[in-house]
Protein backbone atom coordinates (compact mmCIF):
# COMPACT_ATOMS: atom_id res chain seq x y z
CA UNK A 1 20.40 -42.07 1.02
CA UNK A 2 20.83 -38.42 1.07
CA UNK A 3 18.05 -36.64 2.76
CA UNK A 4 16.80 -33.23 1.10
CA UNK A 5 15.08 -30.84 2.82
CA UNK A 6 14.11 -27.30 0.55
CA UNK A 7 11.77 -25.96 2.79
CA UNK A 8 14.63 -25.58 5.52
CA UNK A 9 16.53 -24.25 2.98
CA UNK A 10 15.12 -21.69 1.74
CA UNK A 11 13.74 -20.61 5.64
CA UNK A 12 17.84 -20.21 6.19
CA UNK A 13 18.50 -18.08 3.05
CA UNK A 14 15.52 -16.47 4.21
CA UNK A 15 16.84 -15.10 7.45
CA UNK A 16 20.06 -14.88 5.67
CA UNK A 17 18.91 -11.90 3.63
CA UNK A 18 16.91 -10.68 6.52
CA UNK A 19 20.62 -10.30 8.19
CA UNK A 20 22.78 -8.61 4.89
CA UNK A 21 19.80 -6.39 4.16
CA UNK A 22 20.04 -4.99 7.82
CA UNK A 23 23.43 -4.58 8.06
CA UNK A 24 23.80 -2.59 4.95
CA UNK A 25 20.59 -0.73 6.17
CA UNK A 26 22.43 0.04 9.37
CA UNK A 27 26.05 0.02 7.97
CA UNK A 28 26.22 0.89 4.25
CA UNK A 29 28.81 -0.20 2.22
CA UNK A 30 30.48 3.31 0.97
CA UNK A 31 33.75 4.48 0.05
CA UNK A 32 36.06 7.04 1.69
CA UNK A 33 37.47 9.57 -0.54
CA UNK A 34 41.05 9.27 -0.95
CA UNK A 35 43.80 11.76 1.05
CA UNK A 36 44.36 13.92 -2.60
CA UNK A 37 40.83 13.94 -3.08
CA UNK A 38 40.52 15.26 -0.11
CA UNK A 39 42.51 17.86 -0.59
CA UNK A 40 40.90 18.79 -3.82
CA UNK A 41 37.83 19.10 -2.55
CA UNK A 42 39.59 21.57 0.43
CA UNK A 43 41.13 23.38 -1.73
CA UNK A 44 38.06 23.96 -4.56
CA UNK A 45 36.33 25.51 -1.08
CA UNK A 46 39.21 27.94 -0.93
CA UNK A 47 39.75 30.38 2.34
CA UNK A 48 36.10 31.97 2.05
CA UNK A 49 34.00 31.56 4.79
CA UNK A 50 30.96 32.98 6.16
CA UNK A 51 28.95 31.96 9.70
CA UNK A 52 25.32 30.66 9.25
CA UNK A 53 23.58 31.72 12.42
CA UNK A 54 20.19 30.35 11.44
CA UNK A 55 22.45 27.17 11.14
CA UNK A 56 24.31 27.44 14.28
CA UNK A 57 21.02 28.38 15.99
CA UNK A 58 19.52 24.79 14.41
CA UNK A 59 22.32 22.98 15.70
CA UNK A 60 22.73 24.16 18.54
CA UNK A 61 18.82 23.25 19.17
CA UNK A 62 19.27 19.63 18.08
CA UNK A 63 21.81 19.50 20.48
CA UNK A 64 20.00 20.38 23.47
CA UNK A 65 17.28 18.36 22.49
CA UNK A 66 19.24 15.05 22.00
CA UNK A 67 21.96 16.03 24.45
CA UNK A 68 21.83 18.45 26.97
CA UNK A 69 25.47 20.07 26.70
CA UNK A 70 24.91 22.59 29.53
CA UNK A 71 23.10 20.55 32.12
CA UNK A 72 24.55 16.94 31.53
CA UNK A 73 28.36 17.05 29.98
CA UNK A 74 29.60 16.71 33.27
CA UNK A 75 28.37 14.72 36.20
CA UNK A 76 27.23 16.77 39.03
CA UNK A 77 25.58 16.41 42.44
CA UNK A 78 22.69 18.02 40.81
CA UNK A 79 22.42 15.33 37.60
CA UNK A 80 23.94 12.13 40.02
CA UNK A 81 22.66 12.45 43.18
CA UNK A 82 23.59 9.52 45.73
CA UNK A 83 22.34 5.95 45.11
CA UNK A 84 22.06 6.77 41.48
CA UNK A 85 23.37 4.15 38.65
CA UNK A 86 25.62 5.38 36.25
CA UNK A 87 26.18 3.05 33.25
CA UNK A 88 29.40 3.22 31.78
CA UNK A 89 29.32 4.67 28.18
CA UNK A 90 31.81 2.42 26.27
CA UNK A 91 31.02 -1.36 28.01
CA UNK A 92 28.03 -2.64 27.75
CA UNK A 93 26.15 -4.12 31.68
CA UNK A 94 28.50 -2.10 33.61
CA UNK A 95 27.30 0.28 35.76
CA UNK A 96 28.68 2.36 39.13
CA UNK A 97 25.92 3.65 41.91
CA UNK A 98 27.26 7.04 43.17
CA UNK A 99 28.21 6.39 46.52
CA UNK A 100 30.05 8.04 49.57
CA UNK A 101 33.38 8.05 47.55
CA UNK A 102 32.38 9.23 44.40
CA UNK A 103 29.98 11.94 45.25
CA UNK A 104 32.19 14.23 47.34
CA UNK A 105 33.95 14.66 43.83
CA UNK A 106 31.61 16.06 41.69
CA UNK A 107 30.91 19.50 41.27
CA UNK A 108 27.95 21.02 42.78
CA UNK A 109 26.26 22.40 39.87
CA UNK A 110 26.92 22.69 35.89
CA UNK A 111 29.73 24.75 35.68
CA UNK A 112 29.05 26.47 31.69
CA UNK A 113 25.29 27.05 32.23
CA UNK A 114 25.49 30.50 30.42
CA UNK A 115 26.41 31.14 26.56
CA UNK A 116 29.66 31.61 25.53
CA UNK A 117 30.90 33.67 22.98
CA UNK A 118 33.78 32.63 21.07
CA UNK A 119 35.25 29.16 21.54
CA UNK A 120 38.39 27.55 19.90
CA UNK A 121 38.64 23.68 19.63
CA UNK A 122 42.17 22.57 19.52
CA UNK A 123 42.78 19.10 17.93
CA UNK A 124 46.37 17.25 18.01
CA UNK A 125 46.68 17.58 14.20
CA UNK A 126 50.27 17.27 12.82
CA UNK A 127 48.41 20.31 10.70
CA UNK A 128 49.11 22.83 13.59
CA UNK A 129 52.72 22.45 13.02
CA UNK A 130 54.06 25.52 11.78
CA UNK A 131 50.74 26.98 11.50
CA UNK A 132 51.11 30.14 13.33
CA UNK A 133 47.88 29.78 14.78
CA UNK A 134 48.81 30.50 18.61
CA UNK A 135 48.08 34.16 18.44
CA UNK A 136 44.34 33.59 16.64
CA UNK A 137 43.84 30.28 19.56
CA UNK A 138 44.62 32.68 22.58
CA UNK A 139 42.30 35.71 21.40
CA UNK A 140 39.06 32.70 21.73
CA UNK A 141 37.35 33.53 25.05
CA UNK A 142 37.42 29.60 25.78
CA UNK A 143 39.81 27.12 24.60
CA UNK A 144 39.49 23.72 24.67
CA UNK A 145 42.27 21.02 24.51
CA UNK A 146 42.57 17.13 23.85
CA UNK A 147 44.36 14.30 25.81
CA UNK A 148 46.81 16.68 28.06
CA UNK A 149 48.88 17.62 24.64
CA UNK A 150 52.35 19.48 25.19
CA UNK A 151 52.38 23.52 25.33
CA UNK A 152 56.19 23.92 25.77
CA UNK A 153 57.73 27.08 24.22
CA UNK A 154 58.29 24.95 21.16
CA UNK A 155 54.64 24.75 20.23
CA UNK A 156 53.37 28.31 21.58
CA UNK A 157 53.46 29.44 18.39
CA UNK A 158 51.50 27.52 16.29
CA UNK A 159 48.80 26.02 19.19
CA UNK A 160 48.90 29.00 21.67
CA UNK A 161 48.92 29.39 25.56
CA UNK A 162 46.08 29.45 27.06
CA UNK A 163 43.51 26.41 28.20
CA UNK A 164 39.85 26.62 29.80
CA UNK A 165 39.15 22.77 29.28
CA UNK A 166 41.53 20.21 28.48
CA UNK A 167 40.14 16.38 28.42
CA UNK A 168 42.07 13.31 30.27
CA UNK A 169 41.60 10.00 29.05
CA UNK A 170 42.53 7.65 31.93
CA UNK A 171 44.92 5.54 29.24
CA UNK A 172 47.17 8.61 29.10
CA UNK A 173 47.61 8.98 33.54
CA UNK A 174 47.84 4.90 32.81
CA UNK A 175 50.97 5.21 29.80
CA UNK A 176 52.50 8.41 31.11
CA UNK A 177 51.87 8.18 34.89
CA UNK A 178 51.84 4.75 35.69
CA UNK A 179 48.21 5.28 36.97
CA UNK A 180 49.84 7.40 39.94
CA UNK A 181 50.26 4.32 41.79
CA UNK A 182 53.90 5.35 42.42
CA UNK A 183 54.62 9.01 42.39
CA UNK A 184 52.57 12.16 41.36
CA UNK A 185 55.15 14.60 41.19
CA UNK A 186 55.61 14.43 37.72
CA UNK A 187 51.77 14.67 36.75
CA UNK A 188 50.86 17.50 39.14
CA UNK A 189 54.32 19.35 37.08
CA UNK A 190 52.92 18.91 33.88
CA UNK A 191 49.70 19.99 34.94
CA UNK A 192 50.74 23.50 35.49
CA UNK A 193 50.94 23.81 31.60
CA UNK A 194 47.24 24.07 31.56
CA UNK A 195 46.67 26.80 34.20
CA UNK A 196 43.98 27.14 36.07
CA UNK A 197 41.80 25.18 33.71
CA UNK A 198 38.74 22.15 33.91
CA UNK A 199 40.21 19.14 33.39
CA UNK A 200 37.22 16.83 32.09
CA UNK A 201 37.85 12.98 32.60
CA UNK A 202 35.83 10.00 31.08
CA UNK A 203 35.76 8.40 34.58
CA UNK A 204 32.40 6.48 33.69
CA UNK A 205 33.12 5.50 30.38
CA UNK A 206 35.27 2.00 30.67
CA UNK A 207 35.40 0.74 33.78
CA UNK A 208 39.24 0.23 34.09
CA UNK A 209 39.54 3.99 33.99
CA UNK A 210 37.58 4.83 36.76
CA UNK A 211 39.91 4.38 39.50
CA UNK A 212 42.92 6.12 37.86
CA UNK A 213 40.38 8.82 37.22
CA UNK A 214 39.59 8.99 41.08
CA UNK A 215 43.20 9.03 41.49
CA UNK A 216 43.91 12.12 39.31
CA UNK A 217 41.22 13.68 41.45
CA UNK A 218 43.05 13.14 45.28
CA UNK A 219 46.31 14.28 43.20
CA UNK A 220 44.97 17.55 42.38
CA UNK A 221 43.13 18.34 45.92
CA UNK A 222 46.10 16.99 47.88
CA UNK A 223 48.72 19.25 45.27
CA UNK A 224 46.44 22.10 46.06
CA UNK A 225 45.72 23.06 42.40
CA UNK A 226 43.29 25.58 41.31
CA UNK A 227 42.66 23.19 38.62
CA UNK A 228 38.87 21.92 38.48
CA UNK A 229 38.10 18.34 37.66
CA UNK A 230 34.96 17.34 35.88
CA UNK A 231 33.85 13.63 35.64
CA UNK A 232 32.61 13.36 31.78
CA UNK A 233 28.61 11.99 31.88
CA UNK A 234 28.47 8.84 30.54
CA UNK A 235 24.78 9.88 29.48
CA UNK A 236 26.00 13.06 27.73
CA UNK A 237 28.59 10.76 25.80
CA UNK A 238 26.40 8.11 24.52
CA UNK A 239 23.63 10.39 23.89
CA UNK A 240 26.22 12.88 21.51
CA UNK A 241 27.65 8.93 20.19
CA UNK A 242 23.76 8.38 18.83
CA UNK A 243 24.05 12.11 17.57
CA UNK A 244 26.44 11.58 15.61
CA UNK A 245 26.37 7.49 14.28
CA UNK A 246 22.69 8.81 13.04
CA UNK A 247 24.20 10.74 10.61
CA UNK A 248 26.89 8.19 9.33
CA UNK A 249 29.68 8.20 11.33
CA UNK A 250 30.90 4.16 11.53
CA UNK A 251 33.01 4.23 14.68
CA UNK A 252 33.41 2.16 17.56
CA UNK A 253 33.77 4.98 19.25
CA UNK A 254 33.93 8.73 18.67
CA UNK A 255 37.11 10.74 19.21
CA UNK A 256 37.63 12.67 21.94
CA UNK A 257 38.14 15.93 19.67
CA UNK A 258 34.57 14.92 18.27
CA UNK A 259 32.74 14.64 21.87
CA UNK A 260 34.78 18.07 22.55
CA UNK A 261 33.47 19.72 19.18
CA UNK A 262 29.93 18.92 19.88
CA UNK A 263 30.05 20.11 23.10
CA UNK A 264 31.15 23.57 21.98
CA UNK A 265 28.73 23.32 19.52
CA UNK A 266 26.08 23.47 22.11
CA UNK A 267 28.01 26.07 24.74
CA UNK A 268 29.02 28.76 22.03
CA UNK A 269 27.97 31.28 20.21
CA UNK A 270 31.09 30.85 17.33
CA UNK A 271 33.07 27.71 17.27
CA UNK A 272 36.69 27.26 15.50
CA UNK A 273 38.70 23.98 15.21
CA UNK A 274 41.99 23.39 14.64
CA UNK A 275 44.15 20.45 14.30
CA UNK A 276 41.62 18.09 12.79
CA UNK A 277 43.20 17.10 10.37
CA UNK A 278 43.53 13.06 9.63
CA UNK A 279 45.32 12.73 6.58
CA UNK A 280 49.02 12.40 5.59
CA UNK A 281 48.93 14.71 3.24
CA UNK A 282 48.89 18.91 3.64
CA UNK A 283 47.16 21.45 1.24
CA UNK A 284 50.34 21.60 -0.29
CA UNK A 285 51.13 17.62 -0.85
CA UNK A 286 53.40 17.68 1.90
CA UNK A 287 53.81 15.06 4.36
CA UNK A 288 51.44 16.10 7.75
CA UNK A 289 52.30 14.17 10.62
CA UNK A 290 49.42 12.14 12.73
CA UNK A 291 50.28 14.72 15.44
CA UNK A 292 52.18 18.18 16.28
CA UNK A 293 54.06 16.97 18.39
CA UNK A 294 54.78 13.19 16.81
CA UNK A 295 53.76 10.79 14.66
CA UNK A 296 52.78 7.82 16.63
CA UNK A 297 49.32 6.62 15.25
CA UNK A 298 46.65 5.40 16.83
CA UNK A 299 44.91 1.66 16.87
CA UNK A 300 43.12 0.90 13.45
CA UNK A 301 39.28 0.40 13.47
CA UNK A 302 38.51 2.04 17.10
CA UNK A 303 37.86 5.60 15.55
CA UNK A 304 36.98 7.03 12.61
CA UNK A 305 38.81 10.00 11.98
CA UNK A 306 38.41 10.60 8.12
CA UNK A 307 34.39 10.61 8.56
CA UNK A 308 34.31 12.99 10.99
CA UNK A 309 36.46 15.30 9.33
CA UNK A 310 33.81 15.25 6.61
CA UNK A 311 31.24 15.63 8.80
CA UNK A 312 32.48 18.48 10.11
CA UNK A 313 34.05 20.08 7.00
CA UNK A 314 30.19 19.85 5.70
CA UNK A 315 29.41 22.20 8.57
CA UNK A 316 32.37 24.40 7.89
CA UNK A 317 30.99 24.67 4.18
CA UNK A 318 27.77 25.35 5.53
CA UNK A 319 28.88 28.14 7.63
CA UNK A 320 28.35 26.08 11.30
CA UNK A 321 31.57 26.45 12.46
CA UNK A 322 34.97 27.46 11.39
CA UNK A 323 37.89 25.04 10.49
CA UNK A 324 41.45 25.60 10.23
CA UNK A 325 43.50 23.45 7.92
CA UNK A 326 46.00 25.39 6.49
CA UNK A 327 48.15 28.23 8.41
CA UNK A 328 46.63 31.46 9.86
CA UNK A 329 46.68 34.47 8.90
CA UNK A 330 50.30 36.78 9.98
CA UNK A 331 47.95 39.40 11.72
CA UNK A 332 45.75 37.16 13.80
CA UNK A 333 49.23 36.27 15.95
């Protein structure tokens, strides 16, 4: 005898619809717009451009108020005195208490408390190549980098010379270093590329990159650099994370050009970005390579760079900041 039961039925396609309809609350089912769509759309926008600064001013504000950018993008004695619990950004129940080794490393006190003018955001976009954009990147009054990316005479041209900030991300001491657990002649060299610059480390975000990140730290006091390391917030990370996934970004995490952008966003008075640029495809349905420099991609599924190109192209159209995807104008080199 077979036993039928429809009121436990229907409780388990009750819950069962209780599930789908939250998901697609929380992540809709939409589709990306292809690469020559893309394009089309770029290209319908055409080279005019003009700032918003009621806009800027708004975002700016929403920044702060979720955020913080000036007091809390990097940890300082000030935001993490000793004793207190950090909890790391990308792993969830994982947590470090500042202690007698970690706080003799942070900086004192914010270091960008005031306004700054004009900033330049410099992606890793296969877009920069042949751009010509190295004259218009040095004449920002702060320039921001990604992932230690190469500046050799090869590249001046089209990403310029100069760095302020240029970000670390402990998998790239791990891949190119070796985690300095053998020599650090070679990544106190390479430094020197960057001049006397911050160099701003997610030390807090996963916990197998803290202690490369600590590493990177001795290298550069022991070297004697006049380079200044700052420890990335793991508050100031997940709080610009929420930022952004509230207004559709599906990502397991953001890129580091991203957390860079927004924090400009909430520093300057005029932002520009260059080299975000995702797609295979160039203005002129040309192949674009993933990067300036080469084409290796990265993993599937971790970030999301198509969607936050759009997202940020919608604040290019809308006068927020600027966005260079196409070559620079002759006079600004």
């Amino acid at each position: 005898m077979v036993l039928r039961c429809p009121r436990n039925r229907s409780l388990v396609w009750g819950a069962l619809c209780v599930v789908v309809v939250y998901w697609v609350y929380n992540y809709p089912v939409y589709r990306l717009p292809s690469d020559s769509e893309v394009v089309r759309e770029v290209l319908r926008q055409g080279r005019t451009w003009q700032r918003n600064r009621t806009g800027i001013h708004l975002l700016r504000k929403l920044l702060e108020e979720c955020c913080q950018p000036k007091e809390m993008f990097a940890i300082t004695k000030e935001n993490s005195p000793m004793g207190k619990v950090l909890w790391y950004d990308g792993e969830l129940y994982h947590s470090h208490t500042v202690n007698n080794v970690t706080y003799p490393l942070f900086v004192q006190k914010p270091p960008l408390s005031s306004l700054l003018k004009k900033c330049a955001v410099v992606g890793n976009g296969g877009v920069l190549k042949s751009s010509g954009c190295g004259g218009e990147i040095d004449q920002s009054d702060f320039i921001m980098r990604c992932n230690l990316p190469p500046l050799s005479k090869e590249y001046t041209d089209d990403v310029g010379t100069k760095t302020h900030l240029v970000s670390a991300n402990p998998s790239i001491i791990e891949k190119r270093f070796q985690n300095l657990l053998w020599s650090r002649r070679s990544f106190v060299e390479s430094m020197k590329a960057y001049g006397s610059s911050y160099i701003y480390m997610p030390a807090f975000s996963m916990k197998p990159g803290t202690d490369p990140s600590l590493r990177v730290s001795y290298a550069l006091s022991d070297s004697g650099s006049n380079q200044t390391l700052l420890f990335a917030n793991p508050d100031f990370l997940r709080s610009v994370d929420r930022f952004w996934k509230a207004r559709g970004i599906h990502a397991k995490r953001l890129s580091t050009g991203l957390f860079l952008v927004s924090l400009a966003l909430g520093l300057c008075e005029e932002v520009t970005a260059y080299g975000f640029w995702p797609f295979s495809v160039g203005l002129d349905e040309g192949f674009i390579s993933h990067h300036y420099y080469d084409n290796v991609l990265p993993f599937s599924g971790f970030h999301a760079m198509p969607e936050e190109f759009l997202r940020l192209w919608q604040l290019h159209k809308g006068g927020v900041l600027r966005m260079r995807v196409s070559r620079c104008p002759s006079e600004a080199g």
